[in-house]
Each structure stands twice: as C-alpha cells, then as structure tokens.
PDB file of N, CA and C in Angstrom:
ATOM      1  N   UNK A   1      -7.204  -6.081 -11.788  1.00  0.00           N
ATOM      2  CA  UNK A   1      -7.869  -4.909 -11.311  1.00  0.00           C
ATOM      3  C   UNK A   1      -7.177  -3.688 -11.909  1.00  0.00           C
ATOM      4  N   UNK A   2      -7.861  -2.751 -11.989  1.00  0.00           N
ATOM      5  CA  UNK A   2      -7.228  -1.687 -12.930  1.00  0.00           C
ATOM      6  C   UNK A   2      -7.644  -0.485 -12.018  1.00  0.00           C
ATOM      7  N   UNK A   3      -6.801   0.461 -11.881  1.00  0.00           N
ATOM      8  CA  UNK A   3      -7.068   1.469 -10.745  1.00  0.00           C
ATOM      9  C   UNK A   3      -6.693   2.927 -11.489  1.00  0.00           C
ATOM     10  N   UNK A   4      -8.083   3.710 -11.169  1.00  0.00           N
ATOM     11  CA  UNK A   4      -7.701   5.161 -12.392  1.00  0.00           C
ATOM     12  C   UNK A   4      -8.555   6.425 -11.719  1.00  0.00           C
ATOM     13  N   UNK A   5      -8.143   7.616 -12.543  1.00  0.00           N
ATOM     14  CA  UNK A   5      -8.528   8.527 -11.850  1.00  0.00           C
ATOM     15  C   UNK A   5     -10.193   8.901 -12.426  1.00  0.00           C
ATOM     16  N   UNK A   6     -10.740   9.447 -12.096  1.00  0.00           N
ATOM     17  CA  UNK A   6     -12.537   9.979 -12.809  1.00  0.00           C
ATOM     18  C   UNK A   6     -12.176  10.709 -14.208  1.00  0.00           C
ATOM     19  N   UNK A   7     -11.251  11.275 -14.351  1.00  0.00           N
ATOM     20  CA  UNK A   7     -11.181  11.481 -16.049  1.00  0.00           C
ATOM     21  C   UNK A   7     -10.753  10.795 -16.807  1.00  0.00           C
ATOM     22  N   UNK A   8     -10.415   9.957 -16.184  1.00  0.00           N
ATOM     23  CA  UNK A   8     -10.356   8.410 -17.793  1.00  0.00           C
ATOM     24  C   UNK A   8     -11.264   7.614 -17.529  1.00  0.00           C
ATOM     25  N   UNK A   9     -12.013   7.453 -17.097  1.00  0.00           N
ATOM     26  CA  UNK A   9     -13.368   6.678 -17.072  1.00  0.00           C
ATOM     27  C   UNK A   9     -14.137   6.632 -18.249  1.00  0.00           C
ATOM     28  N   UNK A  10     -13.813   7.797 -18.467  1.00  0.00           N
ATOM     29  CA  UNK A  10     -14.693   8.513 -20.037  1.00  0.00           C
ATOM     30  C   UNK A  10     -13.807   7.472 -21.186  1.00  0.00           C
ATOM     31  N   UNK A  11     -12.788   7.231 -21.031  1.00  0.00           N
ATOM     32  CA  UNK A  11     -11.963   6.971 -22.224  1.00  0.00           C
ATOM     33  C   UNK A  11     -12.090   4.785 -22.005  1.00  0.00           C
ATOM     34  N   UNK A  12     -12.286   4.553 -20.748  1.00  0.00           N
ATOM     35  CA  UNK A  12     -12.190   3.372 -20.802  1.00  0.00           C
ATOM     36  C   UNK A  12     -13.679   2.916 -20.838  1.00  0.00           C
ATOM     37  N   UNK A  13     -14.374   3.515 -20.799  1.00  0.00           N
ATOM     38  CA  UNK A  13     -16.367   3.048 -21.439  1.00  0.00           C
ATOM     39  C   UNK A  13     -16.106   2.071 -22.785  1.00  0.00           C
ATOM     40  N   UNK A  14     -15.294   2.741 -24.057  1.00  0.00           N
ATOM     41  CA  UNK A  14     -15.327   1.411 -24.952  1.00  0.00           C
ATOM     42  C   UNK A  14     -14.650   0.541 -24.651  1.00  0.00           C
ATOM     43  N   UNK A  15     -13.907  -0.064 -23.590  1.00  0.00           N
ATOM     44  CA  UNK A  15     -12.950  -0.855 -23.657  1.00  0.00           C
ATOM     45  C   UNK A  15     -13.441  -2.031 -22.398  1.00  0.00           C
ATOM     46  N   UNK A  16     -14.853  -1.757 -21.932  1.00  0.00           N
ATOM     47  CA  UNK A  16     -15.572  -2.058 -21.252  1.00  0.00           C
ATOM     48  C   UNK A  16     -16.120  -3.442 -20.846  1.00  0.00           C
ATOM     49  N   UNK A  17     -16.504  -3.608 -22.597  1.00  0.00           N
ATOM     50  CA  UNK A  17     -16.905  -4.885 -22.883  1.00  0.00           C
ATOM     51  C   UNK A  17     -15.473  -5.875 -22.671  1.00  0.00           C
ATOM     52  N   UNK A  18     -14.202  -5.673 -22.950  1.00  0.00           N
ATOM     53  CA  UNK A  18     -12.893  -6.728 -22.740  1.00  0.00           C
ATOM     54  C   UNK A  18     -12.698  -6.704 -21.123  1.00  0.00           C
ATOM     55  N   UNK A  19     -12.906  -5.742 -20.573  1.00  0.00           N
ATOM     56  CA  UNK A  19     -12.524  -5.368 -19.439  1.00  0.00           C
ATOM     57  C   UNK A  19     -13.254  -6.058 -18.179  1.00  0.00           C
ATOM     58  N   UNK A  20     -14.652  -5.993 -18.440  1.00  0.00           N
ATOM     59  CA  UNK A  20     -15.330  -6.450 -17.696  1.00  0.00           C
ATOM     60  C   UNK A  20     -15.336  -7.931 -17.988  1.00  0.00           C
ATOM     61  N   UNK A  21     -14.946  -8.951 -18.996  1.00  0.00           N
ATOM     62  CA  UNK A  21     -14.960  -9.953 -19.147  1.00  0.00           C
ATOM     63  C   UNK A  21     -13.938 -11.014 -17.987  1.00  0.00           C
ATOM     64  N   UNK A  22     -12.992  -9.788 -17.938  1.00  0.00           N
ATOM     65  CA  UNK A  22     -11.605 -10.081 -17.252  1.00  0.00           C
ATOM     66  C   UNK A  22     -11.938 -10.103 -15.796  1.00  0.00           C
ATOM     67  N   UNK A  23     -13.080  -8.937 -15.468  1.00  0.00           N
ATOM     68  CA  UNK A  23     -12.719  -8.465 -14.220  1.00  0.00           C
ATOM     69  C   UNK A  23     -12.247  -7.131 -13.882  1.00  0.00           C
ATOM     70  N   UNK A  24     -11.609  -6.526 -14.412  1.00  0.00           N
ATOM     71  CA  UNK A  24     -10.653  -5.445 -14.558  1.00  0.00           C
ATOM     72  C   UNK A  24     -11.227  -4.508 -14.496  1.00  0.00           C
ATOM     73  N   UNK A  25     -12.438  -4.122 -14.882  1.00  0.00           N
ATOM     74  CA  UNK A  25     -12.708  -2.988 -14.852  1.00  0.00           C
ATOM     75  C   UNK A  25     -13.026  -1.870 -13.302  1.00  0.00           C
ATOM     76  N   UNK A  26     -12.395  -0.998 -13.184  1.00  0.00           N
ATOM     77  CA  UNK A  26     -12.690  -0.132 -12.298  1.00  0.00           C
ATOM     78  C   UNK A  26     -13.916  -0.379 -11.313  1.00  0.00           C
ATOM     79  N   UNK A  27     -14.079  -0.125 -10.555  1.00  0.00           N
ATOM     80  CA  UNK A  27     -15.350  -0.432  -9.731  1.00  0.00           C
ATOM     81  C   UNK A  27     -15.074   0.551  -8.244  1.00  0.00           C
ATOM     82  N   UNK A  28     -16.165   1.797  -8.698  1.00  0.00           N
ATOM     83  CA  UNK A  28     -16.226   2.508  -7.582  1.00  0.00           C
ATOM     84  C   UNK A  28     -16.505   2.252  -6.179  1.00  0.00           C
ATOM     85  N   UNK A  29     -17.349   1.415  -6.151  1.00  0.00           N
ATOM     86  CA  UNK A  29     -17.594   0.590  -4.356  1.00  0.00           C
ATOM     87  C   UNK A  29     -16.251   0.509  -4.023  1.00  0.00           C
ATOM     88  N   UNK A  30     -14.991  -0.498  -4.819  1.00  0.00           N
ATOM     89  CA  UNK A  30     -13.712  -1.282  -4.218  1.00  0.00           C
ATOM     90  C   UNK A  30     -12.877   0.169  -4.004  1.00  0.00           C
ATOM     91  N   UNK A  31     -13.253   1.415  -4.161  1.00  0.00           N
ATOM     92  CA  UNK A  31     -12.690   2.633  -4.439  1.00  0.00           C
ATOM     93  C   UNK A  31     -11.238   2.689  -5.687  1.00  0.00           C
ATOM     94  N   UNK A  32     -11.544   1.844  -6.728  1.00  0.00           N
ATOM     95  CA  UNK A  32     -10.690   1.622  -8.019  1.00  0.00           C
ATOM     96  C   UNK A  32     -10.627   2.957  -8.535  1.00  0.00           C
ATOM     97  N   UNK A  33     -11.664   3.993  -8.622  1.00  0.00           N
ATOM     98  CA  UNK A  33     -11.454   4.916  -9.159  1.00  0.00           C
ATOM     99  C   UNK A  33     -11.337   6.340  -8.411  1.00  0.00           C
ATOM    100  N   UNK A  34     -10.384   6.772  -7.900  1.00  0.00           N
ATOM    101  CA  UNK A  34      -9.944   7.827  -7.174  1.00  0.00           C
ATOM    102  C   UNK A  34      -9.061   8.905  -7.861  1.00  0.00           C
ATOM    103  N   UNK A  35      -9.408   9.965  -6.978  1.00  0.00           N
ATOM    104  CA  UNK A  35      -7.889  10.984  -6.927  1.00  0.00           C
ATOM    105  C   UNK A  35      -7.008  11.021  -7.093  1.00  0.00           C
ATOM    106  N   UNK A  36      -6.492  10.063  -5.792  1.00  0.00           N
ATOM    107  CA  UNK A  36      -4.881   9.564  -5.276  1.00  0.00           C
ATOM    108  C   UNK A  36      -4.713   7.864  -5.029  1.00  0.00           C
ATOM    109  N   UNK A  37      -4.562   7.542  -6.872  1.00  0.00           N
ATOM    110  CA  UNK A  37      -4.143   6.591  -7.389  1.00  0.00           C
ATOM    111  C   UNK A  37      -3.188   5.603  -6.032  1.00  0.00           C
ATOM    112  N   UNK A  38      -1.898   6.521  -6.237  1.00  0.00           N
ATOM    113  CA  UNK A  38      -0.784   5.742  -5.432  1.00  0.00           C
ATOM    114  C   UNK A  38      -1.235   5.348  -4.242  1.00  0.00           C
ATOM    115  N   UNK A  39      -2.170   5.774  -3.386  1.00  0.00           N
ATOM    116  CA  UNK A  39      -2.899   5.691  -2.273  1.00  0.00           C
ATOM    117  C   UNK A  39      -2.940   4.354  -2.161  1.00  0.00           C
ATOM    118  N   UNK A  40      -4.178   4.082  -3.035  1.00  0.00           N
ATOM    119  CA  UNK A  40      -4.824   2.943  -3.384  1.00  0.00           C
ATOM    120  C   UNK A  40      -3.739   1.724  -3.766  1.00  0.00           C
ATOM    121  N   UNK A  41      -3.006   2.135  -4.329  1.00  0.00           N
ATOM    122  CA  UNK A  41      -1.872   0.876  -4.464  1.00  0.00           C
ATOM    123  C   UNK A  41      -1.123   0.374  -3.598  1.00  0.00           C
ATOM    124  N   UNK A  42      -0.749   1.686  -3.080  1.00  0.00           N
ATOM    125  CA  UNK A  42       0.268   1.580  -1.730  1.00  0.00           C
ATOM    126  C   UNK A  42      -0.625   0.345  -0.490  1.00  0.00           C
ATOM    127  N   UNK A  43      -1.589   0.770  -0.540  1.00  0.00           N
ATOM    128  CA  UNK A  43      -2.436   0.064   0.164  1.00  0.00           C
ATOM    129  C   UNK A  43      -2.948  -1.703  -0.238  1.00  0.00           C
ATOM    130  N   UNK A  44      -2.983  -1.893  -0.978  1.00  0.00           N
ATOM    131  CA  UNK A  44      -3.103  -2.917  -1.797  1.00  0.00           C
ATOM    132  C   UNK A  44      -1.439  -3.906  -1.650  1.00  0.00           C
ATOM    133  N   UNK A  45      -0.876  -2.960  -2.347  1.00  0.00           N
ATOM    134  CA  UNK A  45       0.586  -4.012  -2.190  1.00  0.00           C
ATOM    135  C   UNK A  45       1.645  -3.858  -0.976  1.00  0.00           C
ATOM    136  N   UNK A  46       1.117  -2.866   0.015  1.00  0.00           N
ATOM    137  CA  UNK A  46       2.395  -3.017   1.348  1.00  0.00           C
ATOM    138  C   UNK A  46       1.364  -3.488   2.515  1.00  0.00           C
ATOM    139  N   UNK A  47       0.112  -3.025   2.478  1.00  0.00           N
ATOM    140  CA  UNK A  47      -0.712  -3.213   3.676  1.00  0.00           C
ATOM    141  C   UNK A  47      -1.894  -4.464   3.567  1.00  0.00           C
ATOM    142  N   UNK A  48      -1.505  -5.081   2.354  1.00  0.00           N
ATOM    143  CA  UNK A  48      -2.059  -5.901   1.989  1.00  0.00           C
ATOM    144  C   UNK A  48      -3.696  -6.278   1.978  1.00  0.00           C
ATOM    145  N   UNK A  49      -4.573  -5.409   1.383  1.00  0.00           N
ATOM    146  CA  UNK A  49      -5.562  -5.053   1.368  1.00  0.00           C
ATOM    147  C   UNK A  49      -6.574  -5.937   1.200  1.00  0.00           C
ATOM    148  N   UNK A  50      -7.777  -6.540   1.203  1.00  0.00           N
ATOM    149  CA  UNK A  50      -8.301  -7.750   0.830  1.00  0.00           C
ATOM    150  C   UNK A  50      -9.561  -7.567   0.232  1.00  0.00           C
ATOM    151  N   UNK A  51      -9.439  -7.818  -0.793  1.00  0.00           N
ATOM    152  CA  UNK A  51     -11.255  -7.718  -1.450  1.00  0.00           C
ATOM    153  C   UNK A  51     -11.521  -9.118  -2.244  1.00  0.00           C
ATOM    154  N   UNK A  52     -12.582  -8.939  -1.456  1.00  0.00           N
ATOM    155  CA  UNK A  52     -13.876 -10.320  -1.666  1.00  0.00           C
ATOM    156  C   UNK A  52     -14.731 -10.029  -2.587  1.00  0.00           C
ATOM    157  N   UNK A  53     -15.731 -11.146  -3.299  1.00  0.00           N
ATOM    158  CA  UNK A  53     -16.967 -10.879  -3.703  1.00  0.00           C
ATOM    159  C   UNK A  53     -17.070 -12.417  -3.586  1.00  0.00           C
ATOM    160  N   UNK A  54     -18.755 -12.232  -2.653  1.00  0.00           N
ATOM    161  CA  UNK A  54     -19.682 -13.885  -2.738  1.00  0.00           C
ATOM    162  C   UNK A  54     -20.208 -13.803  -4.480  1.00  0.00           C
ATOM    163  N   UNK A  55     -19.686 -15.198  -4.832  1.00  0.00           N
ATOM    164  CA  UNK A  55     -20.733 -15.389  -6.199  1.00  0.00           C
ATOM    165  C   UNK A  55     -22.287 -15.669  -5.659  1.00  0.00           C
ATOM    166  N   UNK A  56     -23.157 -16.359  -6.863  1.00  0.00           N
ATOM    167  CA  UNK A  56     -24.255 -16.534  -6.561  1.00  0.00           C
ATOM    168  C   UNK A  56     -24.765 -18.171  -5.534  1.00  0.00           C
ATOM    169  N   UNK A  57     -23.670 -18.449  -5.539  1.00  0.00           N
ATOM    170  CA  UNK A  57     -24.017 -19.701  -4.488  1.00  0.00           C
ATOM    171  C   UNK A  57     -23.897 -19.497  -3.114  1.00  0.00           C
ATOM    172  N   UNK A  58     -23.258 -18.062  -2.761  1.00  0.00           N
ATOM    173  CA  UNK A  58     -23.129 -17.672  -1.382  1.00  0.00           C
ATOM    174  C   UNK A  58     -21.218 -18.402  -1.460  1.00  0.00           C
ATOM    175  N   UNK A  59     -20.448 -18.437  -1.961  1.00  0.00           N
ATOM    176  CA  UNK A  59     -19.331 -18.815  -1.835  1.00  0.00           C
ATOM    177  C   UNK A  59     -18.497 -17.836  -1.683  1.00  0.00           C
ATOM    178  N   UNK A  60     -17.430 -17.310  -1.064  1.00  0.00           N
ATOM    179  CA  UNK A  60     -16.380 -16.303  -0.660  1.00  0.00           C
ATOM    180  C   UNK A  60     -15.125 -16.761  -1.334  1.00  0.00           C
ATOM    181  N   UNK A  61     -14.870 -16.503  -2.160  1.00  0.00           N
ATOM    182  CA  UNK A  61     -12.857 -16.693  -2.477  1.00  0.00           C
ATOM    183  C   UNK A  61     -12.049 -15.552  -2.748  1.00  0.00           C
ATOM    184  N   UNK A  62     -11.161 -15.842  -1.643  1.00  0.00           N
ATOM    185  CA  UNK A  62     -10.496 -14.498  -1.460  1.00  0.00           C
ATOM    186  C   UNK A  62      -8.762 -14.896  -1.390  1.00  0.00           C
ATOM    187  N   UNK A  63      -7.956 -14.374  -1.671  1.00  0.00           N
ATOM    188  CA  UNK A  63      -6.516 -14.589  -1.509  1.00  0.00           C
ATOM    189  C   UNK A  63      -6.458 -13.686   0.076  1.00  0.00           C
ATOM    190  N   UNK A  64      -6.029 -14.442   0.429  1.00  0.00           N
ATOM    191  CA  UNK A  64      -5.093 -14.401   2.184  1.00  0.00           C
ATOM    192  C   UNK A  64      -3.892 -14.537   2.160  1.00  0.00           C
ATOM    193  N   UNK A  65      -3.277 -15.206   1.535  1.00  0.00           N
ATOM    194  CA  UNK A  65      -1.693 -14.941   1.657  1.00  0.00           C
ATOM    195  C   UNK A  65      -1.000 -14.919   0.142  1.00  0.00           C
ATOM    196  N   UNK A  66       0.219 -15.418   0.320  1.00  0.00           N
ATOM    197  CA  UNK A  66       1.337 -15.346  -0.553  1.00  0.00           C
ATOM    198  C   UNK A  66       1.982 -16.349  -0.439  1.00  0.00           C
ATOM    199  N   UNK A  67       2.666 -16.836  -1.484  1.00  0.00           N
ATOM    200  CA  UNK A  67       4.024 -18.117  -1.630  1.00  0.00           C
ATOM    201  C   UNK A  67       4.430 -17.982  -0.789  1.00  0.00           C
ATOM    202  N   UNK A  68       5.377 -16.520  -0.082  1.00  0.00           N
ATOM    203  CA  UNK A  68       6.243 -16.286   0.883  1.00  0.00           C
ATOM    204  C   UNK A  68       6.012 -16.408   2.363  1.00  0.00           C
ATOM    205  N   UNK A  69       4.608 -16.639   2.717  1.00  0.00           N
ATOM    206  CA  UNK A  69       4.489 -16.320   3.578  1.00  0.00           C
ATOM    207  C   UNK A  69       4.372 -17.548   4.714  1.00  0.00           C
ATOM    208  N   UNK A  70       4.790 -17.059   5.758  1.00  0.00           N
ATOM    209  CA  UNK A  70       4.966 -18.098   7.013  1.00  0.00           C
ATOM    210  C   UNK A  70       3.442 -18.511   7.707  1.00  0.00           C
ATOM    211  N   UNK A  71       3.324 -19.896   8.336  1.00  0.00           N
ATOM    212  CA  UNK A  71       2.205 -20.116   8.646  1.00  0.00           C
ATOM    213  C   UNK A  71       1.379 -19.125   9.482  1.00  0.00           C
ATOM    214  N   UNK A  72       2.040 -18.531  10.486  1.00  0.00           N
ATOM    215  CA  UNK A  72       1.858 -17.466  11.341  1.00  0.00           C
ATOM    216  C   UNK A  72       1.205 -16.428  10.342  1.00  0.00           C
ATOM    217  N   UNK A  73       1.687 -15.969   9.482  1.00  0.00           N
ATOM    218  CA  UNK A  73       1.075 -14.933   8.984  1.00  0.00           C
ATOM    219  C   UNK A  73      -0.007 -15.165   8.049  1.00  0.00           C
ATOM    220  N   UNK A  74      -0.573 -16.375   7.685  1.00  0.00           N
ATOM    221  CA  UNK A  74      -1.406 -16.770   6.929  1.00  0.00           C
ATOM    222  C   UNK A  74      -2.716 -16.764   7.806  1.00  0.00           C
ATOM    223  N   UNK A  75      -2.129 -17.582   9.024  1.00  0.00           N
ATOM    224  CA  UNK A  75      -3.216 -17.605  10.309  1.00  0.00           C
ATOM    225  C   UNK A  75      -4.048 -16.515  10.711  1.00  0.00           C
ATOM    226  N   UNK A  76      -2.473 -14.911  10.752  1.00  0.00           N
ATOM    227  CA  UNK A  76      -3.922 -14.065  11.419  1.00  0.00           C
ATOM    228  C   UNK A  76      -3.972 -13.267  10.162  1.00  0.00           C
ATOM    229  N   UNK A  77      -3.932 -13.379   8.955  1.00  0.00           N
ATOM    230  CA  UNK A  77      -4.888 -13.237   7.888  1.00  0.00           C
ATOM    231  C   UNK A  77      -6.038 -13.219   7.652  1.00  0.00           C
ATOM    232  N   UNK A  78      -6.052 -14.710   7.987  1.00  0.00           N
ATOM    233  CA  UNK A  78      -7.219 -15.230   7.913  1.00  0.00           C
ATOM    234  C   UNK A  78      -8.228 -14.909   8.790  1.00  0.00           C
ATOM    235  N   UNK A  79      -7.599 -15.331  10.506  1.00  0.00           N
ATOM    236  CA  UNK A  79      -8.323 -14.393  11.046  1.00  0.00           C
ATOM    237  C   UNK A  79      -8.765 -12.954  11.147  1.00  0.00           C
ATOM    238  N   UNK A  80      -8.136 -12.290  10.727  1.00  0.00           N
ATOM    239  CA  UNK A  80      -8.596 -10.917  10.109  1.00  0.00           C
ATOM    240  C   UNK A  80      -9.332 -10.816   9.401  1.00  0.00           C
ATOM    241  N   UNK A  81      -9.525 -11.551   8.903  1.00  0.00           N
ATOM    242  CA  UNK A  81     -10.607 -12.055   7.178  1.00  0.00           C
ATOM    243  C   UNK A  81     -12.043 -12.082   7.614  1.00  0.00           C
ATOM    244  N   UNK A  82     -11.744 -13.303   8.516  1.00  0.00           N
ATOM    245  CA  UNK A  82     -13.227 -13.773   8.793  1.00  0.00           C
ATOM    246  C   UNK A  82     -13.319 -12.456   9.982  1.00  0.00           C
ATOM    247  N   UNK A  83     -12.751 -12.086  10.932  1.00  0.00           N
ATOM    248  CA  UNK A  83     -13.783 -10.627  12.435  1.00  0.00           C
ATOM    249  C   UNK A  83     -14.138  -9.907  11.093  1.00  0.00           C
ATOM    250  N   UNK A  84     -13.571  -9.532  10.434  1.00  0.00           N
ATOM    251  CA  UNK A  84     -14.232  -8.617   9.055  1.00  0.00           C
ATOM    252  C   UNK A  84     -15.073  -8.935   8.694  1.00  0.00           C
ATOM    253  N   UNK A  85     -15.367  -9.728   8.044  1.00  0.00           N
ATOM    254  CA  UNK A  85     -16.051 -10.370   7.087  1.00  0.00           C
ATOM    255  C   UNK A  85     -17.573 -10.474   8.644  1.00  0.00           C
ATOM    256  N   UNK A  86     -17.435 -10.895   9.474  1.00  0.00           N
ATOM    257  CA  UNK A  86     -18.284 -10.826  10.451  1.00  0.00           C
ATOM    258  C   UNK A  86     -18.610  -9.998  10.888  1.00  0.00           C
ATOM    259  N   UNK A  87     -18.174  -9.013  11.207  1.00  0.00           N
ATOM    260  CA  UNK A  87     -18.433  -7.687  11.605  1.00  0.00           C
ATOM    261  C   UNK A  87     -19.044  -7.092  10.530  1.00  0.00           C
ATOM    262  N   UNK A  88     -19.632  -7.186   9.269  1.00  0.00           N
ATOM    263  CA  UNK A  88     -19.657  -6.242   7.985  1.00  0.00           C
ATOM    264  C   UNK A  88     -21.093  -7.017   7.623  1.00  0.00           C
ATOM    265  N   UNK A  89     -21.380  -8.022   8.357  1.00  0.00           N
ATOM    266  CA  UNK A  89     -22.511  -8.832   8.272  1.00  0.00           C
ATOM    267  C   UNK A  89     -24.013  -8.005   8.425  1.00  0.00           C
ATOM    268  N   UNK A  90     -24.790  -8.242   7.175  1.00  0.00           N
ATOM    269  CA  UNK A  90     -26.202  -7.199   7.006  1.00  0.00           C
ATOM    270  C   UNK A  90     -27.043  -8.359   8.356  1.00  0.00           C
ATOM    271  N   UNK A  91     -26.815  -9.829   8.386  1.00  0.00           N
ATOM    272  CA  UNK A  91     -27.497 -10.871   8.708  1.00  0.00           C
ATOM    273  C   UNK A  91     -27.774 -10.165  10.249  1.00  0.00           C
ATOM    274  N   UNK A  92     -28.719 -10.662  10.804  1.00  0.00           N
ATOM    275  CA  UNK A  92     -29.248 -10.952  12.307  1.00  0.00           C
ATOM    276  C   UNK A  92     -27.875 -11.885  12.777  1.00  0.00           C
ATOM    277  N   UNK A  93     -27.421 -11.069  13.842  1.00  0.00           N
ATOM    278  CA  UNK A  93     -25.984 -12.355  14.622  1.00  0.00           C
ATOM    279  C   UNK A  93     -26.507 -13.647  15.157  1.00  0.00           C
ATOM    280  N   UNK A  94     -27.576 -13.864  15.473  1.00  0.00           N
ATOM    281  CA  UNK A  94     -28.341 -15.108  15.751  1.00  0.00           C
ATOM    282  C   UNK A  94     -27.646 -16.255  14.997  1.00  0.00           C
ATOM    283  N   UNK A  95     -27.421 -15.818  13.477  1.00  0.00           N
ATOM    284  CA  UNK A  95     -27.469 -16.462  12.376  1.00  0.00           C
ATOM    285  C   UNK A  95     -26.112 -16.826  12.041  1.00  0.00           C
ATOM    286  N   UNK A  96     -25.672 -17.853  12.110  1.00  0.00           N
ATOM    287  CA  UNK A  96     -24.336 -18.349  11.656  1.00  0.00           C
ATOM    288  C   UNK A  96     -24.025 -18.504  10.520  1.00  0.00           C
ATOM    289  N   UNK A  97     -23.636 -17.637   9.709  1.00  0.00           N
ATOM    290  CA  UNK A  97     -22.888 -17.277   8.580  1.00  0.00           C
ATOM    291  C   UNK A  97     -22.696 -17.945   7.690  1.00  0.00           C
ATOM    292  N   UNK A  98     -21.162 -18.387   8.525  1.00  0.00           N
ATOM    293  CA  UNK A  98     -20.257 -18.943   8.088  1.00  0.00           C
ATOM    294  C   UNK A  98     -20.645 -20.749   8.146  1.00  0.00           C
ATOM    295  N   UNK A  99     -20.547 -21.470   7.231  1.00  0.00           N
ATOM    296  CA  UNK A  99     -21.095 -23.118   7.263  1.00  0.00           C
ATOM    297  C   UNK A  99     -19.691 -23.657   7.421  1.00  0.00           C
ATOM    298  N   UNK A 100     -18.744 -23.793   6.197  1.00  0.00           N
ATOM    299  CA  UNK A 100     -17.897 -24.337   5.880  1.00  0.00           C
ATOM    300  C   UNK A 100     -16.157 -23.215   5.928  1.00  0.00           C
ATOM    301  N   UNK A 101     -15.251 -23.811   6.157  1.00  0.00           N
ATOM    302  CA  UNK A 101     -14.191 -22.820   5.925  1.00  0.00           C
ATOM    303  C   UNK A 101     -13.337 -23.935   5.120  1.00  0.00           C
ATOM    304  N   UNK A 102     -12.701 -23.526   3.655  1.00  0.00           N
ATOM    305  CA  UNK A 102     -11.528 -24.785   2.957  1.00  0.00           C
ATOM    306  C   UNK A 102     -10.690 -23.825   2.890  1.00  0.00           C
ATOM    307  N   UNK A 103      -9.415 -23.887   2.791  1.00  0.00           N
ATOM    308  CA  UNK A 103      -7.918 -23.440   2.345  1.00  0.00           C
ATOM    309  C   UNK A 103      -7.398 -24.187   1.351  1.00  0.00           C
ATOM    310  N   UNK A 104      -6.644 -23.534   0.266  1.00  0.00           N
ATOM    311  CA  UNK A 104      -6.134 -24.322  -0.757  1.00  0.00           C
ATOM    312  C   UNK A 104      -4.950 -23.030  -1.418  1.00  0.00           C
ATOM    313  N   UNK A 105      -4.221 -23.929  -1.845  1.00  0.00           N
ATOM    314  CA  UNK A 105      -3.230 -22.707  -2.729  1.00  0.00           C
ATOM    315  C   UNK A 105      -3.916 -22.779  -3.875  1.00  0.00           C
ATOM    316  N   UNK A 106      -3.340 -22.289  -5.025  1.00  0.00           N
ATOM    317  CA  UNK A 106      -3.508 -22.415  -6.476  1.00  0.00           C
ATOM    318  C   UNK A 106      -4.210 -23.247  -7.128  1.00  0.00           C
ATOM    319  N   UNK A 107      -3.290 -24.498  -7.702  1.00  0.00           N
ATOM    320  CA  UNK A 107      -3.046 -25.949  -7.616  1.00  0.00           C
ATOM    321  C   UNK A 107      -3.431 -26.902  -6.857  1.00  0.00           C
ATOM    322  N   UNK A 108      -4.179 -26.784  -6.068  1.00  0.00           N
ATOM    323  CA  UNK A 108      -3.985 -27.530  -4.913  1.00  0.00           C
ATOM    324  C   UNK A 108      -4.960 -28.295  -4.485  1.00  0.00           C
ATOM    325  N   UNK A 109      -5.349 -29.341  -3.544  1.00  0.00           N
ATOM    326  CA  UNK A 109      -6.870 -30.023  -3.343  1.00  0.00           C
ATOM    327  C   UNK A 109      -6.979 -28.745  -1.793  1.00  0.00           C
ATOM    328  N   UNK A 110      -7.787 -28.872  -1.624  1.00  0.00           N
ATOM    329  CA  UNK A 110      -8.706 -27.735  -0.691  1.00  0.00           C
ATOM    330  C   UNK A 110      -8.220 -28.775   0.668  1.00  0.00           C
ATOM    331  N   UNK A 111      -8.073 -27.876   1.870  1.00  0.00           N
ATOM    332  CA  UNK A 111      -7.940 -28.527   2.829  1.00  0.00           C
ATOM    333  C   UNK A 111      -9.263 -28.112   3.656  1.00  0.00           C
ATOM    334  N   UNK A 112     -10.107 -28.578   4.673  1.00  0.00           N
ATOM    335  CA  UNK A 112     -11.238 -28.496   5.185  1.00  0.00           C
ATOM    336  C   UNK A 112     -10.899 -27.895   6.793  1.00  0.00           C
ATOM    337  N   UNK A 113     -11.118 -26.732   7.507  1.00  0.00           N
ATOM    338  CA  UNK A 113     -10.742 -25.940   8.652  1.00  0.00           C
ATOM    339  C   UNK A 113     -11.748 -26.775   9.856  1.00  0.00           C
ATOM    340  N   UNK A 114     -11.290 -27.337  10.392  1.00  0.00           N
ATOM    341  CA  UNK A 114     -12.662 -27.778  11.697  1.00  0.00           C
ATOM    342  C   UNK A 114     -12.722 -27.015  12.511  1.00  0.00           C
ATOM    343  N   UNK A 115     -12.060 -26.197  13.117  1.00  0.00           N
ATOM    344  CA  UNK A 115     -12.775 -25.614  14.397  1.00  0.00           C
ATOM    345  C   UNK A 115     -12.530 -23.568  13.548  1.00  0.00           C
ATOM    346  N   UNK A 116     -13.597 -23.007  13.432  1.00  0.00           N
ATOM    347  CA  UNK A 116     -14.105 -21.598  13.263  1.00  0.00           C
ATOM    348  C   UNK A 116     -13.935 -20.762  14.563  1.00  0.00           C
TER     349      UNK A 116
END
C-alpha cells in the first residue's frame, strides 16, 4: 500500500500501470491519499487498522493478527473484525452474511471456526 499526499498523484498516474498490478496504488475510499500522511500510518501501524476487500466470489481475506501475537489478542481481533464487518452490512439483517469463518497463518492449512 502506498500512502501520499494529492500533489503527487499527478506524478504517480504513469507509474500506475506497475502499481496497480501490485496493489499499491493509492486508493482514495481506504483514505491512502491525504494531507496528514503520518496520521494515516500512525494509525495503520500502532492502532492496527484493518482493511478488507471481498473478491468476486464473495470471499473476505483480511490479516487480523501478527507472529507476535497472543491468542487473546487474535480473538478480539477477530471479533472486532466480524461486529464491523456486520455492522457496515448494505444486506437486510434477516440475512446471514456470514456462511463460513477459516483461520490460517501464511503457510498454513486453514483451520475451520464452528461456532460464529
């Protein structure tokens, strides 16, 4: 992710095509391109900020934790993840969302969550 102010926007248009291949490129919705840069970082790496995008199968992958981190804090991550992620819902609440929940590190085979 690449995080910049509105006057280099102009300068990173050709660099667009590599950028966007990656991912990287700025994206005003995630507020990537601001004012007050450090803001945005500060926020990202101490308060640990979380941004999602569903692909086209309706799938969510999102990082929730870290190597370092203790089960406890992975837990209400996560739960933080999903009241968000629920609360932010365009759907009728009738409608249950959420089907499946897996956890996996990196590397790893996916573990399957039974009770939501």
């Amino acid at each position: 992710m690449l995080i910049t102010i509105p006057y280099f926007m102009k300068k990173l248009i050709p660099l667009s095509t590599i950028l966007g291949v990656k991912n990287l490129m700025p994206n005003p919705r995630l507020g990537h391109i601001t004012d007050n840069p450090i803001y945005i970082i500060n926020e990202i790496i101490n308060k640990g900020r979380i941004e999602y995008k569903m692909d086209k199968f309706g799938i969510i992958n999102c990082s929730i934790a870290r190597s370092n981190y203790n089960y406890k804090k992975i837990k209400c991550n996560m739960i933080y993840f999903l009241k968000k992620l629920l609360n932010n819902n365009n759907l009728n609440n009738n409608i249950n969302i959420i089907k499946n929940i897996f956890i996996s590190s990196t590397y790893s085979p996916s573990i399957k969550i039974k009770k939501i």
